[in-house]
Structures are given as C-alpha cells and as structure tokens.
N, C-alpha and C. Protein backbone atom coordinates (compact mmCIF):
# COMPACT_ATOMS: atom_id res chain seq x y z
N UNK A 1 213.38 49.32 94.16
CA UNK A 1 213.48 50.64 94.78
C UNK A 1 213.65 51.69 93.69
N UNK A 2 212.83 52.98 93.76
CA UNK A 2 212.93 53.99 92.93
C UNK A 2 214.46 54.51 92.85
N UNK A 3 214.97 54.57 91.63
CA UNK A 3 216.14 55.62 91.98
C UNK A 3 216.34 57.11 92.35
N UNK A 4 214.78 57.53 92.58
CA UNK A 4 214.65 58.91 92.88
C UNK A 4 213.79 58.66 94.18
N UNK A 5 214.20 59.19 94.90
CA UNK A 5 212.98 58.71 96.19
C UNK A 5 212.80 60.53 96.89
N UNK A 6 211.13 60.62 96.75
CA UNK A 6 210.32 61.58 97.35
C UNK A 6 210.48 61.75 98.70
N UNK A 7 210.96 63.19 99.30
CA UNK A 7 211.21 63.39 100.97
C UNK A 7 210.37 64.02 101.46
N UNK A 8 209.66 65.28 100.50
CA UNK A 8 208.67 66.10 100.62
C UNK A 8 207.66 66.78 99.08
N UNK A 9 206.40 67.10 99.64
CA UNK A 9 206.00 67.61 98.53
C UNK A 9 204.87 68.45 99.07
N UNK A 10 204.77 69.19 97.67
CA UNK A 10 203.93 70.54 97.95
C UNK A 10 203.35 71.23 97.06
N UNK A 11 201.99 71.50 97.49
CA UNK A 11 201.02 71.75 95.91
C UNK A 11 201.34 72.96 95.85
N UNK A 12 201.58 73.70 94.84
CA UNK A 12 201.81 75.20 94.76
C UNK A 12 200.76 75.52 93.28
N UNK A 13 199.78 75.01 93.00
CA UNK A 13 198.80 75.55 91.94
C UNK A 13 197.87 74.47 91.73
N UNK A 14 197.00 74.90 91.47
CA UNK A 14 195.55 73.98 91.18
C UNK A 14 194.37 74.66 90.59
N UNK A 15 193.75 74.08 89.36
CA UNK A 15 192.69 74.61 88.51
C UNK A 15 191.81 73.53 88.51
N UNK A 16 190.91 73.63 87.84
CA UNK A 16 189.65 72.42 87.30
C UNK A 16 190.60 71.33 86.90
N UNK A 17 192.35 71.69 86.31
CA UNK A 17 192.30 70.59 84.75
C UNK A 17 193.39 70.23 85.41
N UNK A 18 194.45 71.12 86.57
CA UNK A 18 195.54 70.11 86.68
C UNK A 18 195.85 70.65 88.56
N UNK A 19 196.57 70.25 88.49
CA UNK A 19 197.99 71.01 89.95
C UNK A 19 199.18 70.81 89.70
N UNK A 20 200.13 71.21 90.29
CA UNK A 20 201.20 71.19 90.28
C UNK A 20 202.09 71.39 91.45
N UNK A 21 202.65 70.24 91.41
CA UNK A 21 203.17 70.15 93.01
C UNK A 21 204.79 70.62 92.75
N UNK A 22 205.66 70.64 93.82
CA UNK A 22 207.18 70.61 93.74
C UNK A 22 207.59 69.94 94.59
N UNK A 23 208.54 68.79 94.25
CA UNK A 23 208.50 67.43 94.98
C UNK A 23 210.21 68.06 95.27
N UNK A 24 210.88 67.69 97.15
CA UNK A 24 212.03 67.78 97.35
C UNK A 24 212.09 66.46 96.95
N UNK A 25 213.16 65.74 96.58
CA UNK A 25 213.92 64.01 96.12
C UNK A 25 215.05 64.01 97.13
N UNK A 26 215.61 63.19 97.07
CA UNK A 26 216.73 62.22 96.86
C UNK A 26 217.33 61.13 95.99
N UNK A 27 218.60 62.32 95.30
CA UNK A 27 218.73 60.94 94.13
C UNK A 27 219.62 59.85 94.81
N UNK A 28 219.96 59.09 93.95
CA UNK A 28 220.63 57.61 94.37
C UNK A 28 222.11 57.87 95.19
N UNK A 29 222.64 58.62 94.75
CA UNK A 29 224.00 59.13 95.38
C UNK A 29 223.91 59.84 96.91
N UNK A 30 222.50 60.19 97.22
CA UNK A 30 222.11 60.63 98.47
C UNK A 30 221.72 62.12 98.10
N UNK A 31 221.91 63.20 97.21
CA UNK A 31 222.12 64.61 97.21
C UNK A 31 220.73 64.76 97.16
N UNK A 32 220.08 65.92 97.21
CA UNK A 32 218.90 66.60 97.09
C UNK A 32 218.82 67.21 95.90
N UNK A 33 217.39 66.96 95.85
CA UNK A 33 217.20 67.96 94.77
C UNK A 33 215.79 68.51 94.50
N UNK A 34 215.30 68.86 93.74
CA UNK A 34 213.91 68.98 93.63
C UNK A 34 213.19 68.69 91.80
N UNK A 35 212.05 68.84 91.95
CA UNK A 35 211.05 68.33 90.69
C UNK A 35 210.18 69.73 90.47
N UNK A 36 209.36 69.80 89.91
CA UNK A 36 207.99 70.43 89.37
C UNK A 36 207.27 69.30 88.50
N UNK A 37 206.52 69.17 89.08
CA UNK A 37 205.67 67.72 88.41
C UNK A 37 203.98 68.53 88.34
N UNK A 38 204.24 68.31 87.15
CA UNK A 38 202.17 68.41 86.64
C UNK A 38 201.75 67.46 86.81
N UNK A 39 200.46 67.22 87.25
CA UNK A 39 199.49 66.64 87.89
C UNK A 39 198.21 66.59 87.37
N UNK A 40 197.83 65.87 85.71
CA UNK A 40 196.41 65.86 85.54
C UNK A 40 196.16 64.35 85.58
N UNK A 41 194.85 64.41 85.27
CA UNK A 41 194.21 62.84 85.11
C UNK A 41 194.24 62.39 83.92
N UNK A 42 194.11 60.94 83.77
CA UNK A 42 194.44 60.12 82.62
C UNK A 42 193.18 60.39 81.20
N UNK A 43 193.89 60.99 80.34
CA UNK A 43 193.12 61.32 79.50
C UNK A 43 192.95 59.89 78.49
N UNK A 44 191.89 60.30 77.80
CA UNK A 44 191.48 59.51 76.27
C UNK A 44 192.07 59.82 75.44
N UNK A 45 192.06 59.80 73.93
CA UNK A 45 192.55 59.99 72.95
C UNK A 45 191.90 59.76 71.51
N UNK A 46 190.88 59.69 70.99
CA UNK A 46 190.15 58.82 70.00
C UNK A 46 190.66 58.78 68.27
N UNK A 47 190.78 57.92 67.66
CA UNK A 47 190.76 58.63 66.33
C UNK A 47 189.72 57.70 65.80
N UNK A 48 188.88 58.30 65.56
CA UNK A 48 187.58 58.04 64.34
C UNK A 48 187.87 57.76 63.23
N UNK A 49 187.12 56.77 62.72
CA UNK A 49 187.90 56.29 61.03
C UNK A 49 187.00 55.29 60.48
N UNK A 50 186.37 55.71 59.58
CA UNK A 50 185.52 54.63 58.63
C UNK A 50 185.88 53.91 57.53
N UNK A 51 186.93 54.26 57.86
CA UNK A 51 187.43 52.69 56.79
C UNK A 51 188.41 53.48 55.84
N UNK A 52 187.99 54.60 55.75
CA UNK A 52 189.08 55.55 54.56
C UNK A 52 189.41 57.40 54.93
N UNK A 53 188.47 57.71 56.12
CA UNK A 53 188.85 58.53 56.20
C UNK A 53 189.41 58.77 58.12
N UNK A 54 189.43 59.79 58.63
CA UNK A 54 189.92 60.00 59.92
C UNK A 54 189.19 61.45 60.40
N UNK A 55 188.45 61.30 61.09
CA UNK A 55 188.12 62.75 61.77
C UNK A 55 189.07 63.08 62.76
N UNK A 56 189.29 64.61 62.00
CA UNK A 56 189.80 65.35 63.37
C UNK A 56 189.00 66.46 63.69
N UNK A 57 189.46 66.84 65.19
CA UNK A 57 189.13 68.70 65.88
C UNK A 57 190.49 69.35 65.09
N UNK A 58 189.91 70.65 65.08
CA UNK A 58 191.09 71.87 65.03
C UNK A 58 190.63 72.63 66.35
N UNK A 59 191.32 73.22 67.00
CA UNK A 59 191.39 74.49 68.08
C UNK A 59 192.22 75.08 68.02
N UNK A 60 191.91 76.42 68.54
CA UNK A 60 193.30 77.44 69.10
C UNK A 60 193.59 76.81 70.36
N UNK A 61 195.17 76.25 70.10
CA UNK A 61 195.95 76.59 71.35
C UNK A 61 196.53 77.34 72.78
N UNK A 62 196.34 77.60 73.41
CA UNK A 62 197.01 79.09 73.72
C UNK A 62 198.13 78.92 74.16
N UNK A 63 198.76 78.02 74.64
CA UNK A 63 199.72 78.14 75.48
C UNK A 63 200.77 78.45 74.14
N UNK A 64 200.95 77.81 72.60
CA UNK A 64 201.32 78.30 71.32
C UNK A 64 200.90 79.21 70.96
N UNK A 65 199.50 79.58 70.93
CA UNK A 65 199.21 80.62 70.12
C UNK A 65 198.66 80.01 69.01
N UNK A 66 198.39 79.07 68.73
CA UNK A 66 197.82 78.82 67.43
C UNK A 66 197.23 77.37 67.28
N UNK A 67 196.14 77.76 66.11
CA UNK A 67 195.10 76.43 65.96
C UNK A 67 195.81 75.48 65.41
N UNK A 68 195.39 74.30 65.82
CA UNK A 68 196.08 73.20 65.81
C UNK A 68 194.63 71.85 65.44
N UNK A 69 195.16 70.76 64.41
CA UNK A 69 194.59 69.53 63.89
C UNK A 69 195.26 68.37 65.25
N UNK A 70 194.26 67.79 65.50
CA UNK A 70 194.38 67.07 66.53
C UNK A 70 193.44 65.70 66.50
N UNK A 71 193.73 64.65 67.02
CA UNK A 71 192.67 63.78 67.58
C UNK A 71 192.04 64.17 68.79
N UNK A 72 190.30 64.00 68.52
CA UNK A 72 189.78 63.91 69.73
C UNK A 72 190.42 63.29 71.29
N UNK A 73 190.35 64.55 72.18
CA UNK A 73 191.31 63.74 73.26
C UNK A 73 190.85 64.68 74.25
N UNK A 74 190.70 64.17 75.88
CA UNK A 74 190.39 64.48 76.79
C UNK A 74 190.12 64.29 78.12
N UNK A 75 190.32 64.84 79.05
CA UNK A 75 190.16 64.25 80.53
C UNK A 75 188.84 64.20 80.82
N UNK A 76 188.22 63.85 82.19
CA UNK A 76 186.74 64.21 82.67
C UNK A 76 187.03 65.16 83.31
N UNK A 77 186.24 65.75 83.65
CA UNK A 77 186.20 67.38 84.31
C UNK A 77 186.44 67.19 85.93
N UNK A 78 186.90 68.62 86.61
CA UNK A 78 187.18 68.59 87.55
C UNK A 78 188.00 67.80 88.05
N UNK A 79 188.92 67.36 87.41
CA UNK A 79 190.36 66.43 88.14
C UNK A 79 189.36 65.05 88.47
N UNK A 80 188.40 64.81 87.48
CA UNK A 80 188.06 63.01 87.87
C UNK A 80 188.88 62.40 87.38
N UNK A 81 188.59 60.80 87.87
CA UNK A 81 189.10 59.67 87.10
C UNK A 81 187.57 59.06 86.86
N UNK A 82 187.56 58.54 85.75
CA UNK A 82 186.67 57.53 85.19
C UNK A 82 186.91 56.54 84.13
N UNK A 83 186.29 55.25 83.79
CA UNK A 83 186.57 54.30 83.15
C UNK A 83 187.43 54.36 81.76
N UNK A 84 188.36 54.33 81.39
CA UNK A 84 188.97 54.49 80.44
C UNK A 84 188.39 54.46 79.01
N UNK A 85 187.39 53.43 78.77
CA UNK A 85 186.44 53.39 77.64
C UNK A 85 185.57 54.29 77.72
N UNK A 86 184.43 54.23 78.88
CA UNK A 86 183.68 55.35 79.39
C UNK A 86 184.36 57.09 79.21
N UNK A 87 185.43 57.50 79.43
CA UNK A 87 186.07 58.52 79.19
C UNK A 87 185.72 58.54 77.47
N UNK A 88 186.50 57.88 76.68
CA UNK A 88 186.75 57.32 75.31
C UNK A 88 185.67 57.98 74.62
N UNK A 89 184.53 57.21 74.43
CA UNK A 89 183.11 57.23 74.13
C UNK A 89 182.55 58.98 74.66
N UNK A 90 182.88 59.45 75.40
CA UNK A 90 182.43 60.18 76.01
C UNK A 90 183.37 62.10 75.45
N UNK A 91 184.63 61.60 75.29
CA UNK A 91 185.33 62.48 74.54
C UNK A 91 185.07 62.41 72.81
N UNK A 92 184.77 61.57 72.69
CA UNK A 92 184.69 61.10 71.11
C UNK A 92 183.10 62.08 71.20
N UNK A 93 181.94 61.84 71.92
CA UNK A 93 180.82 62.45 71.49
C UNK A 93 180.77 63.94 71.67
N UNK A 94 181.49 64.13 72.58
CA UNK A 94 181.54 65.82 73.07
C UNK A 94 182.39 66.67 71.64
N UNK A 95 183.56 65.97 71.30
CA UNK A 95 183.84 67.04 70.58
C UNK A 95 183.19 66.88 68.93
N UNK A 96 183.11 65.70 68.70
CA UNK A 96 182.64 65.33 67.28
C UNK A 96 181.52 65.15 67.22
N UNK A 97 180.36 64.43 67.87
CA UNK A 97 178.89 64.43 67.86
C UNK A 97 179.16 62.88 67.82
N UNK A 98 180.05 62.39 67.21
CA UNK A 98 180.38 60.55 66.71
C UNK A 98 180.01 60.22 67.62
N UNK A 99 179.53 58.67 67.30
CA UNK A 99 179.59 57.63 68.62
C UNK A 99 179.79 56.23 67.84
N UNK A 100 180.36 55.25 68.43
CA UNK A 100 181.43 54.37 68.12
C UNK A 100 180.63 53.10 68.28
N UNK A 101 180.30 52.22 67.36
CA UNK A 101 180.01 50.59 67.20
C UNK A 101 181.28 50.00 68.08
N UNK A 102 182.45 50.21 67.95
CA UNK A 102 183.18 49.86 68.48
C UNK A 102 184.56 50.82 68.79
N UNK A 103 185.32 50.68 70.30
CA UNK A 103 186.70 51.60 70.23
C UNK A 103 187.73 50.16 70.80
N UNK A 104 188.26 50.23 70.08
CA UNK A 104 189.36 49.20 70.02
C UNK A 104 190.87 50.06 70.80
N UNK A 105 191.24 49.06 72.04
CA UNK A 105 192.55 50.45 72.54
C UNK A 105 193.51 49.60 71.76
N UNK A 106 194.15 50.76 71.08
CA UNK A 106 195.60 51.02 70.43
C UNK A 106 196.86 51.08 71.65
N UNK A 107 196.74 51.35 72.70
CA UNK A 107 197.38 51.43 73.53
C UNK A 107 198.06 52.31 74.32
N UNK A 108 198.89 53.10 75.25
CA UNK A 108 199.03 53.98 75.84
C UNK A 108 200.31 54.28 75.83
N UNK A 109 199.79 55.90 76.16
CA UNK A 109 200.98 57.21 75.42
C UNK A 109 201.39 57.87 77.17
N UNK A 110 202.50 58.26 77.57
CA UNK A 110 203.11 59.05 78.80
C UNK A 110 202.70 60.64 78.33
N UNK A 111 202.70 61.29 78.56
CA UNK A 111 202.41 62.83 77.88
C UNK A 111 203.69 63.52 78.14
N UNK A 112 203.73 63.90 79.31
CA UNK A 112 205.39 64.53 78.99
C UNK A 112 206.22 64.01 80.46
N UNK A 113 206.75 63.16 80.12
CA UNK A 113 207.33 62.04 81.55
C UNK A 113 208.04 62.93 82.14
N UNK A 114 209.02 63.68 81.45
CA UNK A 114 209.70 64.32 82.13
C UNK A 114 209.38 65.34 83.33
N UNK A 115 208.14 66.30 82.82
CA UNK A 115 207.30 67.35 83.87
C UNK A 115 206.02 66.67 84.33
N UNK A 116 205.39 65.87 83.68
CA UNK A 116 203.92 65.59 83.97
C UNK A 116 203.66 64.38 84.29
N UNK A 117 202.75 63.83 85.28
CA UNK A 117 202.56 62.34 85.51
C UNK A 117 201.19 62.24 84.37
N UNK A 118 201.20 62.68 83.64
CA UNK A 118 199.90 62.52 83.01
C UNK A 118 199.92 61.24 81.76
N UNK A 119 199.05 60.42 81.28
CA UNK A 119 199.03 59.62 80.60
C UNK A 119 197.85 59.12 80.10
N UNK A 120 197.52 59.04 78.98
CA UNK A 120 196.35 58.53 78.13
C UNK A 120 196.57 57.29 77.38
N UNK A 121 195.31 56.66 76.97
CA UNK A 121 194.33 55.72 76.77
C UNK A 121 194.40 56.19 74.85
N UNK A 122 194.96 55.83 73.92
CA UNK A 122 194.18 55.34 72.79
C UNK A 122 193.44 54.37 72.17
N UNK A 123 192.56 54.73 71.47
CA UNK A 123 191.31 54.17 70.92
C UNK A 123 191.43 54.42 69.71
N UNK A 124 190.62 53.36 69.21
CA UNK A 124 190.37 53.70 67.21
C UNK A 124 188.65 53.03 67.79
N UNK A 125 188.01 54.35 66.95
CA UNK A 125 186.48 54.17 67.14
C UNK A 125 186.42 53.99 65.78
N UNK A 126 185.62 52.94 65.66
CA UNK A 126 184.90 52.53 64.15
C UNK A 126 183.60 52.22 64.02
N UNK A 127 182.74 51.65 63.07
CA UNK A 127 181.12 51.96 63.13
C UNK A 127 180.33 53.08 63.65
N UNK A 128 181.03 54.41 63.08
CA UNK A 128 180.47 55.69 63.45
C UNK A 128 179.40 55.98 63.19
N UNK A 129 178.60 56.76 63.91
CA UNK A 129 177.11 57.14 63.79
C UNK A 129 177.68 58.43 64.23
N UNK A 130 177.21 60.01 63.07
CA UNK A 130 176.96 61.14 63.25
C UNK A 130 175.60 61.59 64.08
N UNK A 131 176.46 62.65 64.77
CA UNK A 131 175.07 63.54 65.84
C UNK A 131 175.72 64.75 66.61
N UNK A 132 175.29 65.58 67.18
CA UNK A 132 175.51 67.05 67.66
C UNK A 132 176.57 66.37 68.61
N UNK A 133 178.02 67.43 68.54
CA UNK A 133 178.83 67.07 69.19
C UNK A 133 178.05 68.08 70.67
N UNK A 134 178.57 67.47 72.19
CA UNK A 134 178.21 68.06 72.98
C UNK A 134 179.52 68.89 73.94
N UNK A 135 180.52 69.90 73.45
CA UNK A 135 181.33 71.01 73.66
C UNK A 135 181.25 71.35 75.02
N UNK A 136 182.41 71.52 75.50
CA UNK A 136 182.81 71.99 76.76
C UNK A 136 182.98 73.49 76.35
N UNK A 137 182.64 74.53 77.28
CA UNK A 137 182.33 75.94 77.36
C UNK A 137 183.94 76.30 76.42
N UNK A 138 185.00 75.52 76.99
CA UNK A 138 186.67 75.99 76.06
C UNK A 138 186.47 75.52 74.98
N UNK A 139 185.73 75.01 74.25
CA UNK A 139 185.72 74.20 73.07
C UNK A 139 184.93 74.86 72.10
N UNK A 140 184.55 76.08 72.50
CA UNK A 140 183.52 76.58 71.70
C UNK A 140 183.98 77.14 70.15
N UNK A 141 185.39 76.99 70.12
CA UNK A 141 185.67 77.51 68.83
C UNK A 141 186.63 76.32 68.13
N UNK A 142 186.11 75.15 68.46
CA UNK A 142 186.51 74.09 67.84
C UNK A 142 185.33 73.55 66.67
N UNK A 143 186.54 73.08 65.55
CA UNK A 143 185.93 72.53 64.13
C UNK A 143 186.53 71.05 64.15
N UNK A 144 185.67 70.89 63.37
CA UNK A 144 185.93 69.18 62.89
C UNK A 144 185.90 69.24 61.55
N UNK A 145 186.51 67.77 60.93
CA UNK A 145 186.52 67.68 59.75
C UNK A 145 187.32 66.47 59.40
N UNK A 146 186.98 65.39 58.45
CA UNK A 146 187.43 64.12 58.23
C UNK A 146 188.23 64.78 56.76
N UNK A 147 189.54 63.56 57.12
CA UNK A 147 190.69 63.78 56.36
C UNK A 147 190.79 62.54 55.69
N UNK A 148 191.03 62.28 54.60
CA UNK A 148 191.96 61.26 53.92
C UNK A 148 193.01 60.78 54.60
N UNK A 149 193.76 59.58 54.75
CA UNK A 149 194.56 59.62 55.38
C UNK A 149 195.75 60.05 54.43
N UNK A 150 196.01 60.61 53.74
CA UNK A 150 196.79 60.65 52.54
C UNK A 150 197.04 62.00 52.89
N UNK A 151 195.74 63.10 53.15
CA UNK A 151 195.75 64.17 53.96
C UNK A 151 196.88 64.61 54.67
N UNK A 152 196.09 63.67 55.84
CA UNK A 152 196.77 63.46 57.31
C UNK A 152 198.34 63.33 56.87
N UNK A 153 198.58 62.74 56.22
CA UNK A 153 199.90 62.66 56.38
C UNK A 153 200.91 64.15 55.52
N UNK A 154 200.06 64.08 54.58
CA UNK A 154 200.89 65.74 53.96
C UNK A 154 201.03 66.57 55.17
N UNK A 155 199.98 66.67 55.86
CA UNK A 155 199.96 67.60 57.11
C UNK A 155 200.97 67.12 58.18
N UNK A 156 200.79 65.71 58.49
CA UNK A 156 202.17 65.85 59.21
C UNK A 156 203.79 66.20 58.83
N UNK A 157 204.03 65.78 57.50
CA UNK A 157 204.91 65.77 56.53
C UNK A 157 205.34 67.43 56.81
N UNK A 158 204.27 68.55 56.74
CA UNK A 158 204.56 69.65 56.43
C UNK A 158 204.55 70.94 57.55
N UNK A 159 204.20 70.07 58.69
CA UNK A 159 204.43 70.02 60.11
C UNK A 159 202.85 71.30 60.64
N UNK A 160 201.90 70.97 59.46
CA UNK A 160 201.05 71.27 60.20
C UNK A 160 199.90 70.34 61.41
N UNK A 161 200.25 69.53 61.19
CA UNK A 161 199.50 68.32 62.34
C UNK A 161 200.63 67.92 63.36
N UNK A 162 201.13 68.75 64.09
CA UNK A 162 201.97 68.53 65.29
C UNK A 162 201.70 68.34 67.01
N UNK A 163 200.52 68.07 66.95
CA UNK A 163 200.02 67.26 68.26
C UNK A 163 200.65 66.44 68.82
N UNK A 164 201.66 66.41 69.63
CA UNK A 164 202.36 65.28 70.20
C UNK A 164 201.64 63.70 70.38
N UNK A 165 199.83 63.91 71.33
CA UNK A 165 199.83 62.69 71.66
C UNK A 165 198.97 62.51 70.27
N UNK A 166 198.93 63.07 69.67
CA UNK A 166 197.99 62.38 68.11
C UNK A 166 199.44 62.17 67.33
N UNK A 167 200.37 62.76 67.00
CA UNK A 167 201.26 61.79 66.46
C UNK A 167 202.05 60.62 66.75
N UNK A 168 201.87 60.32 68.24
CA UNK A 168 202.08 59.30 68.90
C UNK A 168 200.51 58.30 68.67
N UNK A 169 199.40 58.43 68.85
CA UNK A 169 198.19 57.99 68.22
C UNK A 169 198.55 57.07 67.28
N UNK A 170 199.03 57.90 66.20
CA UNK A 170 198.50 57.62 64.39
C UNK A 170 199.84 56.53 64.42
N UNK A 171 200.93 57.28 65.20
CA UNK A 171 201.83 55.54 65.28
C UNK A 171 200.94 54.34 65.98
N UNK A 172 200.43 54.35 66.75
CA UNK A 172 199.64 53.21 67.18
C UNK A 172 198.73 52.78 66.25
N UNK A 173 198.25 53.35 65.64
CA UNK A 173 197.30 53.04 64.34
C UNK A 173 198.13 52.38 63.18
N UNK A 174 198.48 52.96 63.14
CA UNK A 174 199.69 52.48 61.76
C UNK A 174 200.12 50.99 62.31
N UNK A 175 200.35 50.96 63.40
CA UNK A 175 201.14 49.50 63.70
C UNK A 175 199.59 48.09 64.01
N UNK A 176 199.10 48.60 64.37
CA UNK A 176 197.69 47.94 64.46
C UNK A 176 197.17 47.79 63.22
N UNK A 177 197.06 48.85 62.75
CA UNK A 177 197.14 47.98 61.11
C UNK A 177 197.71 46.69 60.19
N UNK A 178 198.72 46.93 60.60
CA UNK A 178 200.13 46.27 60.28
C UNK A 178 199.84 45.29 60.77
N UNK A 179 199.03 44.89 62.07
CA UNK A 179 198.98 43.52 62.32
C UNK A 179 198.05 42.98 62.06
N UNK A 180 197.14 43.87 61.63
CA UNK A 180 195.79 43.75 61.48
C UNK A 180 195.73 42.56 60.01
C-alpha cells in the first residue's frame, strides 16, 4: 500500500510537452493534503562517444536564462510514448545528425521525483555515422560539439556543464565503464 494515497485530482495546465495536475492525498496518519505533480513522458537521454571523445548540444535555457552543455535528450512530441530505443535513436539524430551502430542502456534517471513523474532512458551510442541533424522548430539555436572527456570534466568541475539528467548520465557512464 502507497503511503500517500490519491482522493482527487485535477489538470490545471497542459501544453504539447507536459500538464500539470494537483493531486488532493491522504497521508498515512489520515490528514489531507495536496501535491502539484508535472506530468511529461519518458524521455531519452544519449551520450555519443567514439572511443575518446563525447558529443554534446548547447542551448539557451529559459526557464534559467542561459545556454547550457548538455547530452542529447528528449521526449516524442505531443505528450507520446514510444519505444525507448526508438525514442533514443531518434533524439540522438534530430539534435546531432549522429546515428548509432549501437545504443547500449546505461540505465534510468527519475527527473525531479519530488514535483515530476517524469523519467528517462540512458543510452551510450557508439559506431557513429555523421549527417544533418533533423531540429525541432525550439531547437533552432542549438550547437553541437564533441568534447574530450578531460573537457567534460573541467566543465563540470567548474560548474559550467550543470544539466542534472546529463550529470546523472556521465555517472552511468563512468560506472559502465568500470565494469566494462
């Protein structure tokens, strides 16, 4: 049995990318209370890597205000669900042009448990083949660019690579290595 149990709920916003409901509860002691829970679909996550280096996107943020180094990562449009690899492959070509000999899952990240039911799928795509990335209309002022991983890490070090689910990523990478 949940220790939070749902009495009522209610969508109060909805776009292409998410909704957001406000759930009345009941916690375990009996009292009421309520939630705000975001509501998107299970995204991808990719990091590209040929053996020595790592492609990333940069974009402007907005909800920060500012461009940000990231792993390729993304939902399907319009609040779908689709195949988790199929997603994968499919985010990996849109923003980078890449496409993957192989995506190996690294394993899965919660996004923000606390507000959001949302949760993604990592991948490490390897045997890359370059070609025209194919951009979603918001993506239009996104860059790419392969890093050293030696890079990558000054940048996290210096807190310019602060992507939550890509620094949660590059831990999955790192440990897959490790077993590797």
């Amino acid at each position: 049995m949940d220790p939070i149990q749902r009495v009522a709920s209610r969508e109060v916003y909805r776009n292409n990318w998410m909704t957001v409901r406000e759930d009345m509860i009941r916690r375990p002691d009996g009292s009421p209370g309520i939630y705000g829970v975001v509501d998107k679909p299970t995204f991808a996550l990719v990091i590209p890597f040929d053996g020595e280096r790592l492609h990333l996107v940069e974009q402007f943020r907005y909800p920060i205000g500012l461009r940000r180094w990231e792993f390729p990562q993304g939902t399907a449009p319009d609040l779908a669900e689709m195949p988790r690899l199929e997603l994968a492959a499919r985010e990996l070509r849109e923003e980078t042009g890449l496409t993957a000999e192989t995506l190996t899952h690294l394993g899965r990240i919660d996004l923000a448990p606390g507000t959001s039911s949302q949760r993604g799928d990592v991948y490490l795509a390897t045997g890359l083949t370059e070609g025209d990335p194919e951009r979603e209309h918001e993506e239009q002022d996104m860059r790419t660019a392969w890093f050293h991983r030696e890079e990558v890490e000054k940048m996290i070090a210096a807190g310019e690579f602060t992507d939550a689910q890509s620094l949660a990523a590059y831990a999955l990478f790192l440990l897959h290595e490790r077993a590797s």
